[in-house]
Protein backbone atom coordinates (compact mmCIF):
# COMPACT_ATOMS: atom_id res chain seq x y z
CA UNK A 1 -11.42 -5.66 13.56
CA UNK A 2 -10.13 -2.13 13.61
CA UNK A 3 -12.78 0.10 12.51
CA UNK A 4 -15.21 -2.47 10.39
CA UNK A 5 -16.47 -0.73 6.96
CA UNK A 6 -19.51 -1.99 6.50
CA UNK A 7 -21.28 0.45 3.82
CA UNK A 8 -19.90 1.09 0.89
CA UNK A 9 -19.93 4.45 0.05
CA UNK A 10 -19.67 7.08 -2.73
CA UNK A 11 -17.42 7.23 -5.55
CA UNK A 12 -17.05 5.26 -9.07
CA UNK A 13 -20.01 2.27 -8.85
CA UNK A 14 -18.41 -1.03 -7.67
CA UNK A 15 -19.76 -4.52 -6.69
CA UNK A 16 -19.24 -6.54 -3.71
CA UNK A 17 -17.72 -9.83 -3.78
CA UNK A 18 -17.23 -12.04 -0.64
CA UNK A 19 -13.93 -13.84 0.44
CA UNK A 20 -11.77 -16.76 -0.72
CA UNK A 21 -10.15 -19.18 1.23
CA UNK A 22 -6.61 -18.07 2.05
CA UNK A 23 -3.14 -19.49 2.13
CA UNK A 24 -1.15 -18.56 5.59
CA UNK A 25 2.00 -20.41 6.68
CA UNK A 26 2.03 -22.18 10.28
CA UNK A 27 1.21 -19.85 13.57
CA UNK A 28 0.93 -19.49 17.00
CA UNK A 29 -2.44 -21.34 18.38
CA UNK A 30 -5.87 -20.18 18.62
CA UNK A 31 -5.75 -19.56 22.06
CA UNK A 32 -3.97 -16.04 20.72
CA UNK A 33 -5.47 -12.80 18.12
CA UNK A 34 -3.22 -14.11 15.93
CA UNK A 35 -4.21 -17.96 16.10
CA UNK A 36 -8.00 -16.72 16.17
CA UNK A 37 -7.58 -15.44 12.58
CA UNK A 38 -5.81 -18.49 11.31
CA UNK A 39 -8.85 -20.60 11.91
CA UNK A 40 -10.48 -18.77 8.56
CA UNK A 41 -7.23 -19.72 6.30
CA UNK A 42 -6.25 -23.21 5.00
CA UNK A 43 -3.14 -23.85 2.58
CA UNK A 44 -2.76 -23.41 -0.63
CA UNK A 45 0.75 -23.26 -1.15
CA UNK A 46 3.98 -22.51 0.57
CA UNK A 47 5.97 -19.26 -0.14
CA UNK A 48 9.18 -18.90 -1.25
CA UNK A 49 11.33 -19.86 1.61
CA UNK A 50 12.85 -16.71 3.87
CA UNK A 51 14.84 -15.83 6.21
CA UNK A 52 13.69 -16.39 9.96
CA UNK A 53 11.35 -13.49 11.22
CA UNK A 54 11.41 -12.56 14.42
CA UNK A 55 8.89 -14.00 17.47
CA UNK A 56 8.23 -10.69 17.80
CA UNK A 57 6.86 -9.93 14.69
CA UNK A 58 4.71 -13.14 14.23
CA UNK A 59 3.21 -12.78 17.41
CA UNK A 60 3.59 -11.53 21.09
CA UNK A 61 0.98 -12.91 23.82
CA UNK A 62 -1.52 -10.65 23.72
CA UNK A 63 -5.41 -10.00 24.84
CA UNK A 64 -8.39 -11.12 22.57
CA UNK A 65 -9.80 -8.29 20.35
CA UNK A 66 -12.26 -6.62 21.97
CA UNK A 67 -15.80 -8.67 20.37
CA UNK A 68 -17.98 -5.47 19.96
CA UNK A 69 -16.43 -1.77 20.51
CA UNK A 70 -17.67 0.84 17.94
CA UNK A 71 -15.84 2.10 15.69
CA UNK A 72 -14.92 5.79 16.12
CA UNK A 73 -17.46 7.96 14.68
CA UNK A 74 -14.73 10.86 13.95
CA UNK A 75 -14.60 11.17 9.86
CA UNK A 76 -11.12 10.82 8.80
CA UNK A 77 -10.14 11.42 5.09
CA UNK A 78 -7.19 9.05 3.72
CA UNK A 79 -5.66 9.51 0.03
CA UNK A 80 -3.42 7.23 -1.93
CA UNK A 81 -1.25 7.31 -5.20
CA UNK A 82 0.52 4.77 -6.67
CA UNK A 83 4.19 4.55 -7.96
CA UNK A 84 6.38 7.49 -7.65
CA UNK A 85 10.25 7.27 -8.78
CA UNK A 86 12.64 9.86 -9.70
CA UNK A 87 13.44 9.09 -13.19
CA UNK A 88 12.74 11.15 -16.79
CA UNK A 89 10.61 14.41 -15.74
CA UNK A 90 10.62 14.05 -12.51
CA UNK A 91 14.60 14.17 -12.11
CA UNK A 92 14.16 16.99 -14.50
CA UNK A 93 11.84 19.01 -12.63
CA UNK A 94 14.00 18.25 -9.25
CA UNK A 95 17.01 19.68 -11.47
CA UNK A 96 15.39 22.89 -12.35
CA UNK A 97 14.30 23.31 -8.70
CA UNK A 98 11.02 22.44 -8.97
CA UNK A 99 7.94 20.49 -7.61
CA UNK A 100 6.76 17.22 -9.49
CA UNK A 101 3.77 17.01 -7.84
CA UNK A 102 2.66 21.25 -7.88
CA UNK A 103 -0.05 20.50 -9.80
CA UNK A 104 -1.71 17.52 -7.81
CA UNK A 105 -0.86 18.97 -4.69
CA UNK A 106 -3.65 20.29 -3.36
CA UNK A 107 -5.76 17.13 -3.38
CA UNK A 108 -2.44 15.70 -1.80
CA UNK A 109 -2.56 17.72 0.73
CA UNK A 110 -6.52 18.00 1.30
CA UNK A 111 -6.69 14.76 3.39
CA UNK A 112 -5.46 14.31 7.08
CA UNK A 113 -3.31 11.34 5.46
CA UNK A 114 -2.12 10.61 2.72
CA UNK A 115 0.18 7.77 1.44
CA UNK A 116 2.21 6.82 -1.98
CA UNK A 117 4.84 3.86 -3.46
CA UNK A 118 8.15 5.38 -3.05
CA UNK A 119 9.84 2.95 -5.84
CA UNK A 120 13.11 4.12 -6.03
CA UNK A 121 16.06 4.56 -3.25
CA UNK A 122 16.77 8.71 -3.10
CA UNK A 123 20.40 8.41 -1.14
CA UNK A 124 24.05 9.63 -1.95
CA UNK A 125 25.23 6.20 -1.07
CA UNK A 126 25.18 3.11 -2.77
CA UNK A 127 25.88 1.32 -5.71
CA UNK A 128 23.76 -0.09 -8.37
CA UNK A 129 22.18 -3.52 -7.80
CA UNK A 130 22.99 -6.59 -10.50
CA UNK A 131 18.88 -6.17 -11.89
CA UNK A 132 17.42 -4.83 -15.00
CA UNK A 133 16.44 -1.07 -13.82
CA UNK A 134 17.85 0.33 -10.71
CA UNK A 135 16.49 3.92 -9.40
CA UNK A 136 17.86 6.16 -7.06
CA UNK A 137 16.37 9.67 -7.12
CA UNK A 138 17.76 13.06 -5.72
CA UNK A 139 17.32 12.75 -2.05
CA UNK A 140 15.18 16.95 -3.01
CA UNK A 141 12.14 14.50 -4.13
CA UNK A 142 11.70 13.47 -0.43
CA UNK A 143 11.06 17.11 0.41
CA UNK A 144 8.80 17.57 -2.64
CA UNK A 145 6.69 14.99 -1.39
CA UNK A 146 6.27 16.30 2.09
CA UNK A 147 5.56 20.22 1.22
CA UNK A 148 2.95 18.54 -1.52
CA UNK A 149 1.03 16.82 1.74
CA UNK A 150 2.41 13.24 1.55
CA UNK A 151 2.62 11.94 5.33
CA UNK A 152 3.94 8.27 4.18
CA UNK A 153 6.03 6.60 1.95
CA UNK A 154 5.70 2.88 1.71
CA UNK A 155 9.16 1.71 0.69
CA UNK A 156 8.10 -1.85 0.42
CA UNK A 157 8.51 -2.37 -3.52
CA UNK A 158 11.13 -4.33 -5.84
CA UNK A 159 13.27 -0.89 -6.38
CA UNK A 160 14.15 0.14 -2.52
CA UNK A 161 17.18 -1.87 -2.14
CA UNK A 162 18.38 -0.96 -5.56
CA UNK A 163 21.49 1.02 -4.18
CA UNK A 164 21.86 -1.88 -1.89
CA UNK A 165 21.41 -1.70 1.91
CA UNK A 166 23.19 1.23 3.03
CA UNK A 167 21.08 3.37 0.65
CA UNK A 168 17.98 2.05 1.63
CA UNK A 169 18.84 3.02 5.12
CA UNK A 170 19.97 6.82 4.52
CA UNK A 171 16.67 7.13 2.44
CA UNK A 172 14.84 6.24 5.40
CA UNK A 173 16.74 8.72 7.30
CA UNK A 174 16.42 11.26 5.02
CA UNK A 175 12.60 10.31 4.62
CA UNK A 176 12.59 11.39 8.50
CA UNK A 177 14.23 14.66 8.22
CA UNK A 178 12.39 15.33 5.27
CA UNK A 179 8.72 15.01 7.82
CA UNK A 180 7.75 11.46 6.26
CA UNK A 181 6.87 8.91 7.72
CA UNK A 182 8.17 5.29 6.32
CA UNK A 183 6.51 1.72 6.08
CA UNK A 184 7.54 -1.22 4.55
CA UNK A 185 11.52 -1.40 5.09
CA UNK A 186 13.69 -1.04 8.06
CA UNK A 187 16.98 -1.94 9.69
CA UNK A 188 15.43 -5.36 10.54
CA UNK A 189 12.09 -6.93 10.32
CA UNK A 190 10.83 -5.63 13.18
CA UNK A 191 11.28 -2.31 11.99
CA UNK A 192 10.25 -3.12 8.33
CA UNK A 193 6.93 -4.44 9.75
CA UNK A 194 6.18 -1.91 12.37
CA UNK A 195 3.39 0.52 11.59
CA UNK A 196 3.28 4.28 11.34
CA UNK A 197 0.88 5.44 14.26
CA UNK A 198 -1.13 9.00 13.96
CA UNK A 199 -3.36 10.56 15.94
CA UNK A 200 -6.64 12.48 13.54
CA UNK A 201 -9.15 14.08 16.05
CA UNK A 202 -8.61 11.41 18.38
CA UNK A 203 -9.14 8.56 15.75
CA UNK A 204 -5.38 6.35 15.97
CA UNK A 205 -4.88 5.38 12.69
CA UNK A 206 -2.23 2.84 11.87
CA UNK A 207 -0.13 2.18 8.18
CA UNK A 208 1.76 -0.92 7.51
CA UNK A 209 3.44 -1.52 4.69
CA UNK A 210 4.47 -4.89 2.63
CA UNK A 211 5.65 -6.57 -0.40
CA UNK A 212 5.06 -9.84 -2.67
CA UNK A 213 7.27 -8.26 -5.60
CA UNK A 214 11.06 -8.79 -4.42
CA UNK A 215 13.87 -9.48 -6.85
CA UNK A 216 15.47 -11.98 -4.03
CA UNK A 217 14.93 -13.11 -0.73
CA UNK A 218 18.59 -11.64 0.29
CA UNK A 219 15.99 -8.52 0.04
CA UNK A 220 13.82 -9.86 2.90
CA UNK A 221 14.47 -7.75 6.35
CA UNK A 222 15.72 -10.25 9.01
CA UNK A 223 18.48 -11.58 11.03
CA UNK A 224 19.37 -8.14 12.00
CA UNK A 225 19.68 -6.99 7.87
CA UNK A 226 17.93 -3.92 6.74
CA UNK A 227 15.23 -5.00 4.14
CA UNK A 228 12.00 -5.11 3.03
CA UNK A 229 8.68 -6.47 4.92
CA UNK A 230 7.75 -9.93 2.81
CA UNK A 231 4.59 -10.79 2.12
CA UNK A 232 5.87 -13.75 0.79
CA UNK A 233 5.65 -14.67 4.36
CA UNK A 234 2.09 -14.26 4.61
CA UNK A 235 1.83 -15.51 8.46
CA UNK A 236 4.14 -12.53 9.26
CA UNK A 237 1.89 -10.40 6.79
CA UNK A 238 -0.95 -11.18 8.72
CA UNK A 239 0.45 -10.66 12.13
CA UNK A 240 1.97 -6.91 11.55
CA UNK A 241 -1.84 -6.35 10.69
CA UNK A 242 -3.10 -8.08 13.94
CA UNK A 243 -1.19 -5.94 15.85
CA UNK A 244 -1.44 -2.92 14.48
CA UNK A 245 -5.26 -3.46 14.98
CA UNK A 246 -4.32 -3.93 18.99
CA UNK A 247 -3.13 -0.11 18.91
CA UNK A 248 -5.45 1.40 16.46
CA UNK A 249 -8.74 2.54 15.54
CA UNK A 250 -8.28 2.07 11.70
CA UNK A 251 -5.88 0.28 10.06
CA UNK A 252 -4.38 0.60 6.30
CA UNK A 253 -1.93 -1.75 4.50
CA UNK A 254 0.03 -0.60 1.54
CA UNK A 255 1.02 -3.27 -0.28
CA UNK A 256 2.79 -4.08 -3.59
CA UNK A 257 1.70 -7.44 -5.45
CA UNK A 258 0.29 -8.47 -8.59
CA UNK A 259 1.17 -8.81 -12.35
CA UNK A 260 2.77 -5.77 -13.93
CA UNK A 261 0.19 -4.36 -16.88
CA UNK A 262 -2.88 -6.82 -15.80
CA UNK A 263 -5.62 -5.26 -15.77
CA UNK A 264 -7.33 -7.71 -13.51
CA UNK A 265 -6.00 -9.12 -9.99
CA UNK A 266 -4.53 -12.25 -10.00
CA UNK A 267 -5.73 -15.31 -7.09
CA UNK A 268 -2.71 -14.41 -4.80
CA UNK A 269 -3.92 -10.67 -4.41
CA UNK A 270 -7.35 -11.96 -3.99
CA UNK A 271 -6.66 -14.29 -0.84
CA UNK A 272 -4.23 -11.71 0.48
CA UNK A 273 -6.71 -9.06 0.48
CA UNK A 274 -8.85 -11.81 2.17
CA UNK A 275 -6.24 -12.45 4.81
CA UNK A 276 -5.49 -9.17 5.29
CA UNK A 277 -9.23 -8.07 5.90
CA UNK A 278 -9.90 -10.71 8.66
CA UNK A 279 -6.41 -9.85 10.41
CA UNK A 280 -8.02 -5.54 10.84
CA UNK A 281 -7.35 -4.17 7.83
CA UNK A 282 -9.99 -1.21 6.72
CA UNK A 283 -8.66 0.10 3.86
CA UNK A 284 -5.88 -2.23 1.36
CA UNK A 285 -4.04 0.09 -1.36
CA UNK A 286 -2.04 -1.88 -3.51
CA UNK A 287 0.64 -1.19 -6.17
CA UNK A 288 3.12 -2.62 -9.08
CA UNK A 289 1.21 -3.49 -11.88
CA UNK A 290 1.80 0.37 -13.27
CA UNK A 291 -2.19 0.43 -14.76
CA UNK A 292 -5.15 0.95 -12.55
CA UNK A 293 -7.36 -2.05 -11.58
CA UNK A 294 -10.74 -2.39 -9.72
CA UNK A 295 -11.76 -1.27 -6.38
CA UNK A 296 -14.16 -3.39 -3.89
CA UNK A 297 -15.40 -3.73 -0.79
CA UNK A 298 -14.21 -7.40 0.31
CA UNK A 299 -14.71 -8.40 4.09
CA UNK A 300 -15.31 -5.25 5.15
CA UNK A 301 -12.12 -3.63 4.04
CA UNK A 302 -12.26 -1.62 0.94
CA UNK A 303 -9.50 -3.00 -1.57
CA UNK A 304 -7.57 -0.66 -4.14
CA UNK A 305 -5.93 -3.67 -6.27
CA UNK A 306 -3.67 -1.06 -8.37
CA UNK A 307 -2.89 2.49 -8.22
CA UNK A 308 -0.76 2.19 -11.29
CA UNK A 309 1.55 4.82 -11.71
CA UNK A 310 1.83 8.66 -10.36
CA UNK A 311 4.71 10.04 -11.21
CA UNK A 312 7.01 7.49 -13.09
CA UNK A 313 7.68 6.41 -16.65
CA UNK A 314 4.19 6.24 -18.80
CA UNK A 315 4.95 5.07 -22.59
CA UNK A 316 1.08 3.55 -23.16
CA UNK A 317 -2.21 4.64 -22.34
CA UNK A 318 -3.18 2.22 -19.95
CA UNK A 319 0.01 3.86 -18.13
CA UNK A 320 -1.00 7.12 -18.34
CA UNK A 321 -3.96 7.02 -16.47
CA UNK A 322 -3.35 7.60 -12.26
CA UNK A 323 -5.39 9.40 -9.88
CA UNK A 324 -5.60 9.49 -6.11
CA UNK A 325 -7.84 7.89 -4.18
CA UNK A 326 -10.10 9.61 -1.55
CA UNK A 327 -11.67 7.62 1.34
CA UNK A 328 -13.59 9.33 4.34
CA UNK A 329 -14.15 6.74 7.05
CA UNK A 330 -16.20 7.66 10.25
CA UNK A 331 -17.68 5.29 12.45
CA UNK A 332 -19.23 2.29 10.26
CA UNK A 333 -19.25 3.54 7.09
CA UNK A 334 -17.13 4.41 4.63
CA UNK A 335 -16.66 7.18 0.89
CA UNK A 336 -14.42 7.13 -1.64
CA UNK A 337 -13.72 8.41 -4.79
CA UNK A 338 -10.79 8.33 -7.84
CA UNK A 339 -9.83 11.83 -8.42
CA UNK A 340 -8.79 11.58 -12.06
CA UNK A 341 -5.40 12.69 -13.18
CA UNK A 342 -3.14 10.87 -16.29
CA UNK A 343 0.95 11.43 -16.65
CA UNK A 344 2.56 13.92 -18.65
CA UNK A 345 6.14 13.35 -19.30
CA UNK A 346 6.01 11.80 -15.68
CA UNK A 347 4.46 13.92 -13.82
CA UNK A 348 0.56 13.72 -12.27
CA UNK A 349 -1.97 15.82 -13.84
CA UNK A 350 -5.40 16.50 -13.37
CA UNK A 351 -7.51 16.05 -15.77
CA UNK A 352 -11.61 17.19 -16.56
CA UNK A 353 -14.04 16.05 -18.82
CA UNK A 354 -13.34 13.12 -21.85
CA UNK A 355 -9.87 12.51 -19.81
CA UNK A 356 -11.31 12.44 -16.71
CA UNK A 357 -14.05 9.92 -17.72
CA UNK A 358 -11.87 7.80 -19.17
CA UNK A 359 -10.08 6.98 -15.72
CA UNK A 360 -13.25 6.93 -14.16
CA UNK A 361 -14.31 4.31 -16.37
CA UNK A 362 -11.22 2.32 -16.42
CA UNK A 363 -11.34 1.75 -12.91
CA UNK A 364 -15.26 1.09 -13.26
CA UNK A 365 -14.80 -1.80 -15.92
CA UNK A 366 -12.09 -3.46 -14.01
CA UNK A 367 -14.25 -3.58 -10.65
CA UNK A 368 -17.03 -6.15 -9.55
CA UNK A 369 -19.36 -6.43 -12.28
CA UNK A 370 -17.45 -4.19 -14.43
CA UNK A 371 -16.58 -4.95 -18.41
CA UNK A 372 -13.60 -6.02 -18.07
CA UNK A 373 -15.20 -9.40 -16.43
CA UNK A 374 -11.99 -9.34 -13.74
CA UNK A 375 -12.81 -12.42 -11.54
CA UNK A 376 -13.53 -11.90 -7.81
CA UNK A 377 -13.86 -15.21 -6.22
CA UNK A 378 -17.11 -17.01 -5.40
CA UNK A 379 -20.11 -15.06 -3.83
């Protein structure tokens, strides 16, 4: 595994709780990396049916994982937000010329990577998709997002393709130009699944991006369409992970799952995050239910079940609340910590004292052991 985490660091108290059995479709044999991790996973289930994903993106022969090789030692700080669109006061800050994210920038921009849900397409082409809400932002938020220290956007979410294909494709280009890297959608699946590779003191440090929440599988890269990387095809899930561990030292997965307002994570997230720890994953930030949920240390990969929301619409209080979260990793161990912020009129916002402790112990109650009683899976 890329970069084990096996302490548990700083941050807002959590509890540990050990892995479920996961579902994974049919793969290559053991004989592979790949094969090697399917030997932890029985079925539970089939997903949705999909188009065909490449061989290429299941699998490619390739050597064993090395069976013991240190982890780098180098600290490297990682943040994460959660959903970001381009609606309500967000459009209207892009309109007056400004920044959505000045006053959260800072601890944006204080980590050597940092990585949010970009849930909307932000393109000139494109028409609106036949679904309930459709976003597409001006293209300016892509720049506000880069001079406020964002590295990636993950477009893997139900709202990318919802100026159709050809938007989803100039966003990605304009994501580019913009300095931003992009996970989670591509021209085909190969590109949807590939991961963003940097270079932090001489620690390689991979991103992939993925999504259970699609409207249709017409939004699924593959067969040479631009699309999204499925989840739903949690074989191919598994194997973008795999092989990003083969070219990294650490290995993150931004993915977008779960119920939308539950304050708990559901059985699929669970064996996912389960999968997706055993395949290399170190750190799993995941998205879409627009409220924060807990945060654990599960296999050895520390799991962010929600962000919620960053900078989108936020009618309730549960809404309101966001925050970024800070992880330092070096060698074996691993920090974090939730700095507190809540949405006003759609925009991020720090926040101190009663506010602050009220995110703080939101995201403490719906941990391990918290008061929410969320269920973790068997010890």
């Amino acid at each position: 595994m890329a970069g084990s985490l096996r302490a548990f660091g700083a941050g807002v108290a959590l509890g540990v709780a050990a892995a479920v059995v996961v579902a994974l479709l049919p793969w290559p044999p053991p004989s592979t990396a790949a094969g090697a991790a399917v030997q932890i996973a029985a079925q539970l289930g089939d997903p949705p049916s999909a188009p065909a994903v490449p061989s290429s993106v299941l699998a490619a022969p390739a050597p064993e994982l090395p069976d013991v090789e240190p982890p780098p030692a180098e600290p490297v700080r990682l943040a994460f937000a959660g959903d970001v669109h381009g609606e309500g006061g967000v459009g209207a800050a892009l309109a007056r010329g400004g920044n959505p994210f000045a006053a959260i920038a800072p601890v944006l921009a204080d980590a050597d990577l940092t990585v949010v849900n970009l849930e909307t397409a932000a393109a000139e082409s494109g028409s609106p998709e036949d679904k309930s809400f459709t976003f597409n932002a001006d293209p300016a938020l892509l720049g506000s997002l880069s001079a406020s220290g964002v590295d990636v956007i993950s477009l893997a979410n139900n709202h990318a393709l919802d100026y159709g294909a050809d938007a989803l494709v100039e966003t990605i280009q304009r994501a580019e130009a913009a300095g931003l890297q992009v996970v989670g959608a591509g021209v085909d699946a190969e590109a949807a699944f590939a991961p963003a590779l940097f270079d932090i003191r001489g620690v390689r440090v991979a991103v992939v991006g993925m999504s259970r929440v699609l409207p249709t599988v017409d939004w699924f890269a593959g067969g040479g369409r631009p699309g999204i990387a499925s989840a739903y095809d949690e074989a191919a899930a598994v194997a973008a992970v795999i092989r990003a561990a083969e070219v990294a030292d650490r290995v993150v997965v931004a993915i977008h799952w779960g119920q939308e307002l539950a304050a708990c994570p559901d059985e699929v997230q669970l064996r996912l995050a389960d999968a997706l720890a055993a395949a290399g994953a170190d750190v799993i930030a995941g998205h879409h239910p627009h409220v924060l949920q807990g945060i654990e240390l599960r296999d050895q990969a520390l799991v962010a079940y929600s962000l919620g929301n960053f900078a989108f619409y936020a009618r309730a209080e549960d809404t309101s609340r966001t925050g970024v979260l800070r992880v330092t990793v070096a060698g074996e161990s691993v920090a974090h910590d939730f700095f507190p912020a809540r949405i006003e009129g759609s925009l991020p916002v720090p926040v101190t004292g009663d506010a602050a402790d009220d995110v703080l112990g939101t995201v403490a109650a719906r941990s391990p052991g918290g008061a929410a009683g969320c269920a973790f899976g068997p010890p």
